[in-house]
Protein backbone atom coordinates (compact mmCIF):
# COMPACT_ATOMS: atom_id res chain seq x y z
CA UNK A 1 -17.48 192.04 -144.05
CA UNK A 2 -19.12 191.27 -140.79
CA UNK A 3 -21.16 194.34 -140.58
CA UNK A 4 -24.63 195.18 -142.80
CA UNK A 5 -25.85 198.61 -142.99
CA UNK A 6 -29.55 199.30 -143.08
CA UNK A 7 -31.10 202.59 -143.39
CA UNK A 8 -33.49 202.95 -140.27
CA UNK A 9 -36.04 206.30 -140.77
CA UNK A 10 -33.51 209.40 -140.96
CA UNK A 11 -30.30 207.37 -139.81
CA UNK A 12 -28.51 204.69 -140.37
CA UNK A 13 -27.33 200.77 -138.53
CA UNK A 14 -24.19 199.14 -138.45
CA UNK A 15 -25.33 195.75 -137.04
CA UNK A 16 -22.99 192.88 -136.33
CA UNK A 17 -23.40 189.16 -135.06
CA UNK A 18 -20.90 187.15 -133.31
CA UNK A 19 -21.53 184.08 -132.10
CA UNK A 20 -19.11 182.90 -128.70
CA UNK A 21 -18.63 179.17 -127.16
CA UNK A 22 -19.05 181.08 -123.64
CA UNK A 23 -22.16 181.70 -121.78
CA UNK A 24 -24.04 184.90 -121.48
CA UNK A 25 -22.64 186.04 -118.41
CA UNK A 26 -19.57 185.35 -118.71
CA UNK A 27 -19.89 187.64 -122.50
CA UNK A 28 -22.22 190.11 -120.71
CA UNK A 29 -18.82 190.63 -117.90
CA UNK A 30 -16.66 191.19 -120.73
CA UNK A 31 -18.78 193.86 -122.14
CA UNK A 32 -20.00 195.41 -118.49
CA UNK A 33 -17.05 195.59 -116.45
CA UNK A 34 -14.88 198.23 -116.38
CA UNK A 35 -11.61 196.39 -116.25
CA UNK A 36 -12.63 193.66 -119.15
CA UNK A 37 -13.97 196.51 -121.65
CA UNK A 38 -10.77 198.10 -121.87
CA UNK A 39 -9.28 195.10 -123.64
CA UNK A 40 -12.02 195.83 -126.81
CA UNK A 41 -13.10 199.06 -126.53
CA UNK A 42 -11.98 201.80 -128.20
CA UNK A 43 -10.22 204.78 -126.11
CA UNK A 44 -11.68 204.34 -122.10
CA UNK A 45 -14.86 204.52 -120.79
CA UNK A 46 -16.80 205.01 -117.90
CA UNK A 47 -19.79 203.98 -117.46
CA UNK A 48 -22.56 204.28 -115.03
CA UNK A 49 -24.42 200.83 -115.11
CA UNK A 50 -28.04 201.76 -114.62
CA UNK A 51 -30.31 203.09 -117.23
CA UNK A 52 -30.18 207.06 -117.17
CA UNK A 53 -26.50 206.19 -115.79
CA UNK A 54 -23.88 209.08 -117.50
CA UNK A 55 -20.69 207.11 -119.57
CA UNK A 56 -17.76 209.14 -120.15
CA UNK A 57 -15.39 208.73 -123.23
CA UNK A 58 -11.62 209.35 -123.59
CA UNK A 59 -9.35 209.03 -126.74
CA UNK A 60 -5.90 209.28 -124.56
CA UNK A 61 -3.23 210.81 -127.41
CA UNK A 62 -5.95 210.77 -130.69
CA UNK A 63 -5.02 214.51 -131.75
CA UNK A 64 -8.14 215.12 -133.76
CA UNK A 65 -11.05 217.62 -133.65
CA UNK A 66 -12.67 217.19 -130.41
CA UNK A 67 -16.12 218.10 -132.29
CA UNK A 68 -14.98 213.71 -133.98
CA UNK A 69 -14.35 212.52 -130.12
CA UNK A 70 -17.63 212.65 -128.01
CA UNK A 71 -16.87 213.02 -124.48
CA UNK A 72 -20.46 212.00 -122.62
CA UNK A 73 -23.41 209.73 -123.07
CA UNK A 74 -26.02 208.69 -121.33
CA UNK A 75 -27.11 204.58 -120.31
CA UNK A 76 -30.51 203.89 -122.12
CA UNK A 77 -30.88 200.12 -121.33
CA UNK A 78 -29.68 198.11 -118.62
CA UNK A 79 -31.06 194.49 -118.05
CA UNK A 80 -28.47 191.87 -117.00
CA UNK A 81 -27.28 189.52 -118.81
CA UNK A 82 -29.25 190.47 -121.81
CA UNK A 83 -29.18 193.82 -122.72
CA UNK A 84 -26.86 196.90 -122.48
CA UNK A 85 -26.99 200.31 -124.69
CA UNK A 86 -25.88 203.52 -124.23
CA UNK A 87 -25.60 206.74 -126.47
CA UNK A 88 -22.07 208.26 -127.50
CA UNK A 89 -22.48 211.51 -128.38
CA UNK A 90 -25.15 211.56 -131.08
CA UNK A 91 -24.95 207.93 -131.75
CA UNK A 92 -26.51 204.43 -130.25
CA UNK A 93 -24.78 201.49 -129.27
CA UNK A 94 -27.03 198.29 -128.44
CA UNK A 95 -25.34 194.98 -127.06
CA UNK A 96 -27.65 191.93 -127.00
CA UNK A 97 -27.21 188.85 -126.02
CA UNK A 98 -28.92 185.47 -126.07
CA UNK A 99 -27.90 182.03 -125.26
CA UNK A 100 -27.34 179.29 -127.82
CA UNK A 101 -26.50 176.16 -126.65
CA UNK A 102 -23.38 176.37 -124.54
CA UNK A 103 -22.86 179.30 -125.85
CA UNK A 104 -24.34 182.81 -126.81
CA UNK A 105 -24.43 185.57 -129.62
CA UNK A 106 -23.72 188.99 -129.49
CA UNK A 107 -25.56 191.28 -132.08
CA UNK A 108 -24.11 194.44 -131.77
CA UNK A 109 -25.48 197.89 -133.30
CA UNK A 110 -24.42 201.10 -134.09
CA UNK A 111 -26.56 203.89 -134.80
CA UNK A 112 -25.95 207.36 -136.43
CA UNK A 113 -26.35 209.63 -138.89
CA UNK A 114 -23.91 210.02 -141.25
CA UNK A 115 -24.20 207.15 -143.92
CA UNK A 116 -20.48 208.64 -145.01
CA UNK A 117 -18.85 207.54 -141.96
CA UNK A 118 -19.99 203.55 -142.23
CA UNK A 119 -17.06 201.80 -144.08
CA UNK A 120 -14.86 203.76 -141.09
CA UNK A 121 -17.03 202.90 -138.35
CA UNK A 122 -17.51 199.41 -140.11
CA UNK A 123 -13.75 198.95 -140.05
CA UNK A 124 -13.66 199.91 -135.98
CA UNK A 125 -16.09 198.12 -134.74
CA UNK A 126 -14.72 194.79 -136.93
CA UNK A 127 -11.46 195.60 -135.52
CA UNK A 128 -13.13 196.07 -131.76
CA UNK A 129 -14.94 192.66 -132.13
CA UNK A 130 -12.13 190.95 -132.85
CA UNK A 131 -10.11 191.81 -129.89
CA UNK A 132 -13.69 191.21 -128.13
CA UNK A 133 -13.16 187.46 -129.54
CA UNK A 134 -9.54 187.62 -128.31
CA UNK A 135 -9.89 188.71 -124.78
CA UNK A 136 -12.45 186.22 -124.36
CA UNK A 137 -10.10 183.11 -125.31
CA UNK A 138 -11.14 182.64 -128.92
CA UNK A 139 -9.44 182.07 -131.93
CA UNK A 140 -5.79 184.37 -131.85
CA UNK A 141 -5.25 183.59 -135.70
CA UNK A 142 -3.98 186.28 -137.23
CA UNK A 143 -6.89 188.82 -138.37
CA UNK A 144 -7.56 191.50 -140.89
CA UNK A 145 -6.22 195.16 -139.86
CA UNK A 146 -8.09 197.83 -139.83
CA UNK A 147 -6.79 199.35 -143.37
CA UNK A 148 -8.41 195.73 -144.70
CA UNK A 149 -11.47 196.04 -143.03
CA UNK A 150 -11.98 200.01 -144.53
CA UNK A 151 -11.31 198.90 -148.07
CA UNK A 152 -13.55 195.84 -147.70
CA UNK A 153 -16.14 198.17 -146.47
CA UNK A 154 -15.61 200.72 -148.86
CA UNK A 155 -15.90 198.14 -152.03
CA UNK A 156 -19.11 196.85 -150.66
CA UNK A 157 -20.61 200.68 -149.54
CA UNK A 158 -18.49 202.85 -151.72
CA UNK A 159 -17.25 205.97 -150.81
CA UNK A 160 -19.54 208.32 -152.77
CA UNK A 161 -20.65 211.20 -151.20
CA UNK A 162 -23.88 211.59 -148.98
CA UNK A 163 -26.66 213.88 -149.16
CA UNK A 164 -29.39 214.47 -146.42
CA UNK A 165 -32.03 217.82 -145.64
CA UNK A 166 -32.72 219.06 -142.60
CA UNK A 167 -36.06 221.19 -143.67
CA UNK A 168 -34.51 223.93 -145.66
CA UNK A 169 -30.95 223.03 -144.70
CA UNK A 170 -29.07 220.12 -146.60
CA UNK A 171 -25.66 218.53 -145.69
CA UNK A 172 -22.85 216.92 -147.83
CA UNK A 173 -20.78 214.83 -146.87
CA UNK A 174 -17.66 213.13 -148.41
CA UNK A 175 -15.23 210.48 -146.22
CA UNK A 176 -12.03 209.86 -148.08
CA UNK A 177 -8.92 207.53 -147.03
CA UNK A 178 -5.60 209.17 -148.10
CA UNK A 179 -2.29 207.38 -148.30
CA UNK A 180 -0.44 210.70 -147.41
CA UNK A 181 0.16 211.89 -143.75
CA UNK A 182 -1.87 214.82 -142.13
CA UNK A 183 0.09 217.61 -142.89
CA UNK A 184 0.54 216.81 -146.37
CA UNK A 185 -2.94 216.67 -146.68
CA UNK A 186 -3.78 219.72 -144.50
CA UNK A 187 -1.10 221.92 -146.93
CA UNK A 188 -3.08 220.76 -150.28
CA UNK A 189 -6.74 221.81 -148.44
CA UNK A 190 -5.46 225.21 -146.64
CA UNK A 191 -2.62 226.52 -148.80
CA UNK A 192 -3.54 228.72 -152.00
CA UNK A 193 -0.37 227.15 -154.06
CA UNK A 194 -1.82 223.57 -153.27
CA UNK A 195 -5.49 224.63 -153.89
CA UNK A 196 -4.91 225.55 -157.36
CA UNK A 197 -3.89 222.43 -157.85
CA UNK A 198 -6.64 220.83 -157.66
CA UNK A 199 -9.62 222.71 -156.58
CA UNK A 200 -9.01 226.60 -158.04
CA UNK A 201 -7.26 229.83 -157.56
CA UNK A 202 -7.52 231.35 -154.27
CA UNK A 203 -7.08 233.09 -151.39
CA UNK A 204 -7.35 231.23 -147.86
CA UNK A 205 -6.75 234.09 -144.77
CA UNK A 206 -4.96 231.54 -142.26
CA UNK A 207 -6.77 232.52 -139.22
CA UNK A 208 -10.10 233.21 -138.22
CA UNK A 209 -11.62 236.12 -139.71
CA UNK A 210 -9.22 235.66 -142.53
CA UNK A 211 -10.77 236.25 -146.14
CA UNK A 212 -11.80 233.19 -148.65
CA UNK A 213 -11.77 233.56 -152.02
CA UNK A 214 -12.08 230.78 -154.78
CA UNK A 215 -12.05 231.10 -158.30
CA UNK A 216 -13.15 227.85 -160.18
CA UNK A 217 -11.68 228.07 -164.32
CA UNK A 218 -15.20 225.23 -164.84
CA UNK A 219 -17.50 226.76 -164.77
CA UNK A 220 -15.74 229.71 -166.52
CA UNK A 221 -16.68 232.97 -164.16
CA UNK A 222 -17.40 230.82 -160.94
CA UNK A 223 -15.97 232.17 -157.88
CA UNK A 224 -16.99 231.38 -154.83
CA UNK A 225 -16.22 233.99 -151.79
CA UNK A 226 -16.36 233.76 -147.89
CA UNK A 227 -14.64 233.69 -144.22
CA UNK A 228 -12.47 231.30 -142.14
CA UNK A 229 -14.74 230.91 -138.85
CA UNK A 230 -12.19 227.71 -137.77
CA UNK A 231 -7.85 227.29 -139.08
CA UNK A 232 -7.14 224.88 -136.29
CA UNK A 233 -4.10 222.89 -138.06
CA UNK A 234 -3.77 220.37 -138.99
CA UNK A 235 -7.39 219.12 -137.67
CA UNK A 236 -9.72 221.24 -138.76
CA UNK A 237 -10.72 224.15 -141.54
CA UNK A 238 -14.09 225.99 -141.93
CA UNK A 239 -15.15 228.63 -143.82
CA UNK A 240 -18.23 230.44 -144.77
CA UNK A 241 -19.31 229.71 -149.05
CA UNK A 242 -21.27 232.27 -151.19
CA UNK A 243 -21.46 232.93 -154.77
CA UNK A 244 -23.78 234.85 -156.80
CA UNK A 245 -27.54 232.56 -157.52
CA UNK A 246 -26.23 230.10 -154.97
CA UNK A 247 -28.03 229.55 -151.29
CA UNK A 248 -24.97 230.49 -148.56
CA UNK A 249 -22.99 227.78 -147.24
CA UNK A 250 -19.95 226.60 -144.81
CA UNK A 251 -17.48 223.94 -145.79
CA UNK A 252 -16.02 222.10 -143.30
CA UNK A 253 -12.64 220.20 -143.91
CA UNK A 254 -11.64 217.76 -140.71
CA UNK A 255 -8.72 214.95 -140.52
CA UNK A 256 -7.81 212.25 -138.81
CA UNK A 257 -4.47 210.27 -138.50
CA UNK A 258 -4.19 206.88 -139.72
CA UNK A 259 -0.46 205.97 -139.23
CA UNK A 260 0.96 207.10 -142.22
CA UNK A 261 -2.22 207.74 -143.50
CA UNK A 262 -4.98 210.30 -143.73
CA UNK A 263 -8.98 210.16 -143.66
CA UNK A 264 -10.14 213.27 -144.98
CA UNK A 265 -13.84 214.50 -143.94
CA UNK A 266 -15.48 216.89 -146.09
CA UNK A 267 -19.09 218.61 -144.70
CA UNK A 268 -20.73 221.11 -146.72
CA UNK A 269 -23.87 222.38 -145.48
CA UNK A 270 -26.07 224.74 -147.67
CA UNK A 271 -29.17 226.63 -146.34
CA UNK A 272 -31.38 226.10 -149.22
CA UNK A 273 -32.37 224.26 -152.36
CA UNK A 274 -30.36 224.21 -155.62
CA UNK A 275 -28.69 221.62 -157.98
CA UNK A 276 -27.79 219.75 -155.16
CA UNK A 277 -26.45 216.81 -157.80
CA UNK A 278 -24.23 219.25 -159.55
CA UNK A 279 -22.37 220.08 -156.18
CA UNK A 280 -21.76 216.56 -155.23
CA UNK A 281 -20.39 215.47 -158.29
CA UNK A 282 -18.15 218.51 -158.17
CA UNK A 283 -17.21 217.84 -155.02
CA UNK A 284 -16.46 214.13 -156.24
CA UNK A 285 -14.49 214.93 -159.21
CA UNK A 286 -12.50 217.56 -157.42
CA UNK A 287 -11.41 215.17 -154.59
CA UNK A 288 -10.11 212.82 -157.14
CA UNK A 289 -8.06 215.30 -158.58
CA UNK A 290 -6.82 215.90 -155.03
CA UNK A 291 -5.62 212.92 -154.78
CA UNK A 292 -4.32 212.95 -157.79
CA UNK A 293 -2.35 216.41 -156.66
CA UNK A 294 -1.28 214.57 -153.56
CA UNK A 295 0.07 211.96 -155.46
CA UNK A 296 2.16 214.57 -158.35
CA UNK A 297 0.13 213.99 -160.82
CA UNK A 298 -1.42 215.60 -163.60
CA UNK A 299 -4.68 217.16 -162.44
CA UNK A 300 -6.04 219.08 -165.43
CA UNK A 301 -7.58 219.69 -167.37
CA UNK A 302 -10.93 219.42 -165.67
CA UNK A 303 -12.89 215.77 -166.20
CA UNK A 304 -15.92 217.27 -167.48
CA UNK A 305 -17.04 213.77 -168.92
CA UNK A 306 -16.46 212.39 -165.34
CA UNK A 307 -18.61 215.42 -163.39
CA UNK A 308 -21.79 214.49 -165.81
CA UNK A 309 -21.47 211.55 -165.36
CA UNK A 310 -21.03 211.49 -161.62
CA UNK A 311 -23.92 213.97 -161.24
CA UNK A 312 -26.74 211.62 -163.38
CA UNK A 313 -25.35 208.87 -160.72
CA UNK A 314 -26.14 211.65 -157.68
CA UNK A 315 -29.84 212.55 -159.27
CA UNK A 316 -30.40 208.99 -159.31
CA UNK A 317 -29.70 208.03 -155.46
CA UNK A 318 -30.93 211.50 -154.37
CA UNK A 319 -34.19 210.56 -156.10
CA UNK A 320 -34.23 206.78 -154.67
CA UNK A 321 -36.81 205.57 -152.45
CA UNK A 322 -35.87 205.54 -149.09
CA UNK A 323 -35.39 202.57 -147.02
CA UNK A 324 -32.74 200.73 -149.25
CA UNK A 325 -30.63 198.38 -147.55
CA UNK A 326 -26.79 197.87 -148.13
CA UNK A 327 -24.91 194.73 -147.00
């Protein structure tokens, strides 16, 4: 895959290098003007070109959950023909450029903070720089799709879940491609006949307000109670988690479209410390038997040999040192 992914302090970096047989300026006018980005970029954008400059962001018929699709940023560099970046949202994107010969490179970064999110954003941006490549005369060779890209990414990243604390709040997060269309998927996380498939017996009010309750058979006696603060189908699901000895908690579900496809976003944030392993590998195992449940499968009995084994893996990365680099 084009793209490496470094850790960098609390967040992460896509960074990409492309090297072009045109000149700087005539790269920096395909990444600058209005007219020429459209070709690359995703969705539209308008940007301001000076530093402190506002850019706007549209996804024109992307039905997701507009919390996914930042609508503003602001222009943080500006020198022409060198240098352009501007945030989206929460995020960073960096275009530099110096000449080589006849020609130039492009590195390209992409900063944010959900390490989760990189074989996706990996699989855009690859996708982007190829039609960059294309639009400026370059090689029209057939290319990988996007679906390649993500399944490139994801055997070189993996797809385990993340874990990251905020002082005395922590966040998981789990990114999962699905070969099953939106509302299948948005049935097996919202509807209590589908739950017990594959997560546990419960109760899921379909509005806001409505009541939550989940009751896990492993661990015997584990239920887990709450409320739906967000049933906006089939994009997004939230609800508030509690259970006895536990820290409180809200689990967010979120989807996107992928064609026929589905990329399911899991977020569960927890105000406190616990066996923060434990809960990922849960979280792990009980995906997999999602997708089994998706899929018709048999889902139980539950993989208890799997969830140890998954949650030595978790203590181990929680406890790495930080600043390990994936390419």
């Amino acid at each position: 895959m084009d793209g490496a992914l470094v850790r960098d302090g609390d967040r992460y970096l896509l960074r990409f290098e492309r090297h072009f047989s045109h000149p700087v300026e005539r790269v920096w006018k395909a990444i600058t003007e209005p007219t020429e980005r459209s070709a690359w970029f995703p969705g539209e954008a308008a940007i301001e070109l000076a530093v402190g400059g506002e850019a706007r962001f549209t996804q024109p018929g992307f039905e997701v959950d507009p919390e996914l699709l930042p609508t503003r940023g602001t222009v943080v560099a500006f020198e022409p023909p060198r240098r352009f970046a501007f945030t989206w949202g929460e995020d960073l994107l960096s275009f530099e450029l110096r000449a080589e010969g006849q020609g130039c490179t492009l590195v390209f970064t992409h900063s944010f903070a959900k390490r989760a999110s990189a074989p996706r954003s990996g699989a855009g941006w690859n996708v982007c720089l190829d039609s960059l490549t294309t639009a400026l005369g370059g090689r029209t060779t057939s290319r990988p799709g996007w679906r390649s890209y993500y399944d490139g990414y994801v055997d070189e990243l993996g797809s385990n879940g993340t874990f990251a604390r905020h002082h005395d709040q922590a966040e998981l997060c789990f990114e999962r491609l699905l070969d099953h269309d939106v509302e299948k998927v948005w049935e097996a996380i919202s509807k209590p006949e589908r739950l017990a498939t594959w997560l546990a017996d419960a109760i899921i009010g379909a509005k806001a307000g409505g009541r939550v309750v989940l009751d896990f058979a492993t661990p015997v006696g584990y239920t887990v109670t709450g409320t739906v603060t967000r049933f906006e189908a089939p994009r997004a699901l939230e609800y508030t988690w509690s259970s006895p000895g536990e820290p409180a908690g809200v689990v967010k579900w979120q989807l996107i479209p992928v064609g026929e496809s589905c990329i399911l976003l899991l977020t569960h944030t927890v105000e406190g410390h616990w066996r923060e392993a434990g809960t990922l590998a849960a979280w792990d195992v009980h995906l997999s038997l999602l997708n089994k449940a998706l899929a018709g499968l048999e889902t139980w009995p539950f993989p208890g040999d799997l969830f140890e084994q998954l949650q030595v893996s978790y203590a181990n990365t929680i406890s790495a040192e930080s600043g390990k680099v994936w390419t």
